[in-house]
N, C-alpha and C. Protein backbone atom coordinates (compact mmCIF):
# COMPACT_ATOMS: atom_id res chain seq x y z
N UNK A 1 44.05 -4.56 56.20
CA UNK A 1 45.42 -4.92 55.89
C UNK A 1 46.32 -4.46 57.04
N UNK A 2 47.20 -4.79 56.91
CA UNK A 2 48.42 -4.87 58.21
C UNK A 2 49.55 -4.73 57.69
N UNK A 3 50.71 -4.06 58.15
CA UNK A 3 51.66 -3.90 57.85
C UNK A 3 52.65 -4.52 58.33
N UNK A 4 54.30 -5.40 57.94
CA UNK A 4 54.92 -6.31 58.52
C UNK A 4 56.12 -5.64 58.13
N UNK A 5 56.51 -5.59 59.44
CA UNK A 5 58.27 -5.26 59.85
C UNK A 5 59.43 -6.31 59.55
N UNK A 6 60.26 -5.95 58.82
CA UNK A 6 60.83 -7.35 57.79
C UNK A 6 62.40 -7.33 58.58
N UNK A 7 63.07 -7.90 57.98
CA UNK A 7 65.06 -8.25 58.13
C UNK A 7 66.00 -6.90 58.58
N UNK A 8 65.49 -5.82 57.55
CA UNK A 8 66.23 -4.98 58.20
C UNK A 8 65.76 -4.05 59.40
N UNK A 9 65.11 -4.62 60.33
CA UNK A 9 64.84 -4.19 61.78
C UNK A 9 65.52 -4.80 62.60
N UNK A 10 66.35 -6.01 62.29
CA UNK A 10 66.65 -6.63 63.30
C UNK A 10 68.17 -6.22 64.08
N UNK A 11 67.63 -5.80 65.34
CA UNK A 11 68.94 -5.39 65.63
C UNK A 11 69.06 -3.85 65.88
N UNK A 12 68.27 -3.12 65.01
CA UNK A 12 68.46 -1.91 65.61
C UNK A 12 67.45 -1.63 66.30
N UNK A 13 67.87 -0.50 67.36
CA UNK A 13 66.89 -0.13 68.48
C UNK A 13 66.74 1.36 67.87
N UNK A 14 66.61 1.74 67.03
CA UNK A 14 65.71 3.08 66.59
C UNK A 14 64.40 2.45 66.40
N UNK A 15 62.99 3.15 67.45
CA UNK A 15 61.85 2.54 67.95
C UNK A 15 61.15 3.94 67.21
N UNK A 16 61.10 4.54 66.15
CA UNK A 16 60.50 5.96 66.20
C UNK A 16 59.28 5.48 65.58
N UNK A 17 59.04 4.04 64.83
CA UNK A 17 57.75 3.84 63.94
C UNK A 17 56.69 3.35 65.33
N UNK A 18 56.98 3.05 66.38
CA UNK A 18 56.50 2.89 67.63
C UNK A 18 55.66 4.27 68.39
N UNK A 19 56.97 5.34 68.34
CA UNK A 19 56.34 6.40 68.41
C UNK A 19 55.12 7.25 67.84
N UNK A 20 55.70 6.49 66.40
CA UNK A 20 53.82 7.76 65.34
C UNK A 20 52.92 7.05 65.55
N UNK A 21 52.95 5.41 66.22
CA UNK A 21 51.51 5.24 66.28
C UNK A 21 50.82 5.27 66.83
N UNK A 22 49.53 5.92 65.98
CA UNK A 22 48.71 6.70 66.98
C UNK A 22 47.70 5.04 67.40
N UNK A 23 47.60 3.66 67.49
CA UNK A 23 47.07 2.92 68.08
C UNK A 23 47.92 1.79 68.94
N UNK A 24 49.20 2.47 69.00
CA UNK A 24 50.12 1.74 69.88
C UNK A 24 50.09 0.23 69.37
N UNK A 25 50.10 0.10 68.22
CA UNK A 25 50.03 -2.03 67.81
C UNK A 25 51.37 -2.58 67.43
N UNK A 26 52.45 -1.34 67.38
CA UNK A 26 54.09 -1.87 67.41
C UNK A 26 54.57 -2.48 68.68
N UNK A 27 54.39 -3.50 68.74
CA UNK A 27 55.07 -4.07 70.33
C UNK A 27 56.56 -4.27 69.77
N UNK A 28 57.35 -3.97 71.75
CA UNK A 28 58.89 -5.13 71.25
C UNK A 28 60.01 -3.64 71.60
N UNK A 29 59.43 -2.37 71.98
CA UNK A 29 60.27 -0.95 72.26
C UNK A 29 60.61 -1.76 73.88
N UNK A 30 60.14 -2.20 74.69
CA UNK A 30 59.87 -1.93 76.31
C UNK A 30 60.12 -3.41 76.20
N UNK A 31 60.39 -4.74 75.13
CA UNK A 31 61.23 -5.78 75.65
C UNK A 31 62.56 -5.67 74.97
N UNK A 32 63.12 -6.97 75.47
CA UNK A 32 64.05 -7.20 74.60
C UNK A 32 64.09 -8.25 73.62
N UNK A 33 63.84 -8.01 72.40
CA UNK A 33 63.50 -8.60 71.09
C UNK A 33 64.22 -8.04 70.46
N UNK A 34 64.56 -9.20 69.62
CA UNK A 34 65.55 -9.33 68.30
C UNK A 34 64.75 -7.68 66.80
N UNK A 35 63.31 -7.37 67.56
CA UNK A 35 62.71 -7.16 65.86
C UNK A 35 61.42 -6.48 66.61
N UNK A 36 61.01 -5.57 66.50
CA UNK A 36 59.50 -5.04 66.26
C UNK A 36 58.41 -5.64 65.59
N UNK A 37 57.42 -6.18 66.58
CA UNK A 37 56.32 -6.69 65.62
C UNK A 37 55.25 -5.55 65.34
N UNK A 38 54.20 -5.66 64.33
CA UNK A 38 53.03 -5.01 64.63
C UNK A 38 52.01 -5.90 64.67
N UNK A 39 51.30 -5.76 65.80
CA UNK A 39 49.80 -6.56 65.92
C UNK A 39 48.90 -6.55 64.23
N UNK A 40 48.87 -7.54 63.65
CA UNK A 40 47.65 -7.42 62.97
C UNK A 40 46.32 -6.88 62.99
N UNK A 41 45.51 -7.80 64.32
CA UNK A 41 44.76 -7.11 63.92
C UNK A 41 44.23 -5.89 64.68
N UNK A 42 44.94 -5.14 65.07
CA UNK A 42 45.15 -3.55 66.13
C UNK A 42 45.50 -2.67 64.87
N UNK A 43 46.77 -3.10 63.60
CA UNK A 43 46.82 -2.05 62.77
C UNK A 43 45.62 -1.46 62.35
N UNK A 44 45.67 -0.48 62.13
CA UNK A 44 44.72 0.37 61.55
C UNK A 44 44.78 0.84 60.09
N UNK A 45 46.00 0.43 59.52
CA UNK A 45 46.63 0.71 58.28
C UNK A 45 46.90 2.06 57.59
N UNK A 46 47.35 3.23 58.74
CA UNK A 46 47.61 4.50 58.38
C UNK A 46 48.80 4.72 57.91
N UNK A 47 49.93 3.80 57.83
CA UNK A 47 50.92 3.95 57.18
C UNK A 47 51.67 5.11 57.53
N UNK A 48 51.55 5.36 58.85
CA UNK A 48 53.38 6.41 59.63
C UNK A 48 54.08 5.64 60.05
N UNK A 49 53.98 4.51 59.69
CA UNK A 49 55.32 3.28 60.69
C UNK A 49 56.35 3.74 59.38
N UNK A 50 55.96 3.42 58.12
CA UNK A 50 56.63 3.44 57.16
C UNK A 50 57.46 4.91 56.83
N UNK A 51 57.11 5.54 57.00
CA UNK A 51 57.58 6.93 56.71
C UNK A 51 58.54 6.61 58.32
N UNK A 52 58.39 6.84 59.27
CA UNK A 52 59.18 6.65 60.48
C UNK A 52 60.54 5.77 60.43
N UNK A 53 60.12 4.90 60.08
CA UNK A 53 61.56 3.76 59.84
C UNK A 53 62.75 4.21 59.43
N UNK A 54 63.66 3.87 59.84
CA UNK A 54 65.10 4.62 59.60
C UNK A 54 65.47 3.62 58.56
N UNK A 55 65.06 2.04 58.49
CA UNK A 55 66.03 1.31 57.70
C UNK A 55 64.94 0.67 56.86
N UNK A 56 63.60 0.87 56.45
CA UNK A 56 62.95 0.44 55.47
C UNK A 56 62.99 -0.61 55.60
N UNK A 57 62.36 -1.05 56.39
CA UNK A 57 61.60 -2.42 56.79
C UNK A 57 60.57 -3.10 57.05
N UNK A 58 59.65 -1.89 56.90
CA UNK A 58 58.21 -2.14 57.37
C UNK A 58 57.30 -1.78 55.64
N UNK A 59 56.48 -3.07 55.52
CA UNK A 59 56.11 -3.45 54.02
C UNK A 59 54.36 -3.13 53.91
N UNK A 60 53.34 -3.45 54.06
CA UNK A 60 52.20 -3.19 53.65
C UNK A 60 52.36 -4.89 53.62
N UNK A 61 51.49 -5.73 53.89
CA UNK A 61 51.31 -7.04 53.69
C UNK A 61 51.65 -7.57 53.04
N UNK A 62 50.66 -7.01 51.54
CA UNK A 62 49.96 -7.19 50.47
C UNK A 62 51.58 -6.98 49.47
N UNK A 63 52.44 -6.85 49.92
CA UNK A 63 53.79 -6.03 48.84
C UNK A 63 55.33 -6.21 49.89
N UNK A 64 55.46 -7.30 50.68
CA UNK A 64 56.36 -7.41 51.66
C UNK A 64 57.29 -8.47 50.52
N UNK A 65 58.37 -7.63 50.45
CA UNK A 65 59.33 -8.21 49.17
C UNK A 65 59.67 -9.61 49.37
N UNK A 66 59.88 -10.54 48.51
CA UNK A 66 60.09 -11.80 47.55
C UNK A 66 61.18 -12.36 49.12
N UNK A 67 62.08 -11.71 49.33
CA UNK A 67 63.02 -12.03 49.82
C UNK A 67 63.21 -12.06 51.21
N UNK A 68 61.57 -11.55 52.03
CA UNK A 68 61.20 -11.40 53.14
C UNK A 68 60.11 -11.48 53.58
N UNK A 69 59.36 -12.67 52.66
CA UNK A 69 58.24 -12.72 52.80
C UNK A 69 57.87 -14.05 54.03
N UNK A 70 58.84 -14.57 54.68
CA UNK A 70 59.27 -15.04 55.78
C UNK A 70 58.71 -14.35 56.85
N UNK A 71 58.93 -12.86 56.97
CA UNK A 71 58.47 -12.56 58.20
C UNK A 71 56.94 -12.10 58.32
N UNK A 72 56.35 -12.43 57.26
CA UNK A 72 54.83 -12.68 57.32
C UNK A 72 54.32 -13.58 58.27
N UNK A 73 54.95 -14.78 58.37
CA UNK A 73 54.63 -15.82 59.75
C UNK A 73 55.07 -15.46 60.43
N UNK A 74 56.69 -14.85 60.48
CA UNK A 74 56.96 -14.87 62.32
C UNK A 74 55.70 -13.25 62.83
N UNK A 75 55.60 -12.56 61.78
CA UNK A 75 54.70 -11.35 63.06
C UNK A 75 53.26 -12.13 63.20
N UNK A 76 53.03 -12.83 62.38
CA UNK A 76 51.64 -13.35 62.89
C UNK A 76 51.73 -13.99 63.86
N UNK A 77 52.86 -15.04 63.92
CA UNK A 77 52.70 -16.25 64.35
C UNK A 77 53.38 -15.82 66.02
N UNK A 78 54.11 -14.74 65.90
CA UNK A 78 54.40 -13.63 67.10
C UNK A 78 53.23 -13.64 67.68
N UNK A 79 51.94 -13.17 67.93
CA UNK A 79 50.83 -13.23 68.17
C UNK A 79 49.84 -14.15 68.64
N UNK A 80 50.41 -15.13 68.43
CA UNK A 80 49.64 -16.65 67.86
C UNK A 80 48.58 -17.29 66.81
N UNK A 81 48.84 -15.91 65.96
CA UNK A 81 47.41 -15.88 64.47
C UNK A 81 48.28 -16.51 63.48
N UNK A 82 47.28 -17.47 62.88
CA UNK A 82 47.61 -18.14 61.52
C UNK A 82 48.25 -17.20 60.98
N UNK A 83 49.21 -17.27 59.61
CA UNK A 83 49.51 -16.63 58.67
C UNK A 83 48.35 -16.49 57.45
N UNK A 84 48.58 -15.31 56.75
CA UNK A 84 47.20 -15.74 56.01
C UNK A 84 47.99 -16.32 54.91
């Protein structure tokens, strides 16, 4: 499973869920992008992005709310991987 960085990332540059990870799969600190992606399939699914986040935006796949389940394609499709 993979974790997806949703709506309320966009825009801010607090990068600290970038920092805890320990497999570096948050791209988007070192460009300039609208939003933090995380690589699919690089997550490792240890879940410190989530605790890190200042604005609660980063979901667990499997539970990425009703109302943002939109950015399930753009981080895949960020990548060039199907959505599942």
């Amino acid at each position: 499973m993979t974790y997806i960085i949703c709506e309320p990332c966009v825009g801010v540059k607090d990068t600290a869920c970038v920092d805890v990870c320990p497999v570096d799969c948050i791209y988007g600190k070192q460009e300039d992008w609208e939003i933090l992606y995380i690589h699919p399939e690089e997550c490792i699914d240890c879940g410190l992005c989530v605790a890190a986040c200042p604005v609660e935006a980063i979901y667990p796949l499997d539970i990425v709310p009703a109302k943002w389940k939109e950015w399930i394609a753009k981080n895949y499709e960020h990548f060039g991987l199907t959505p599942p």
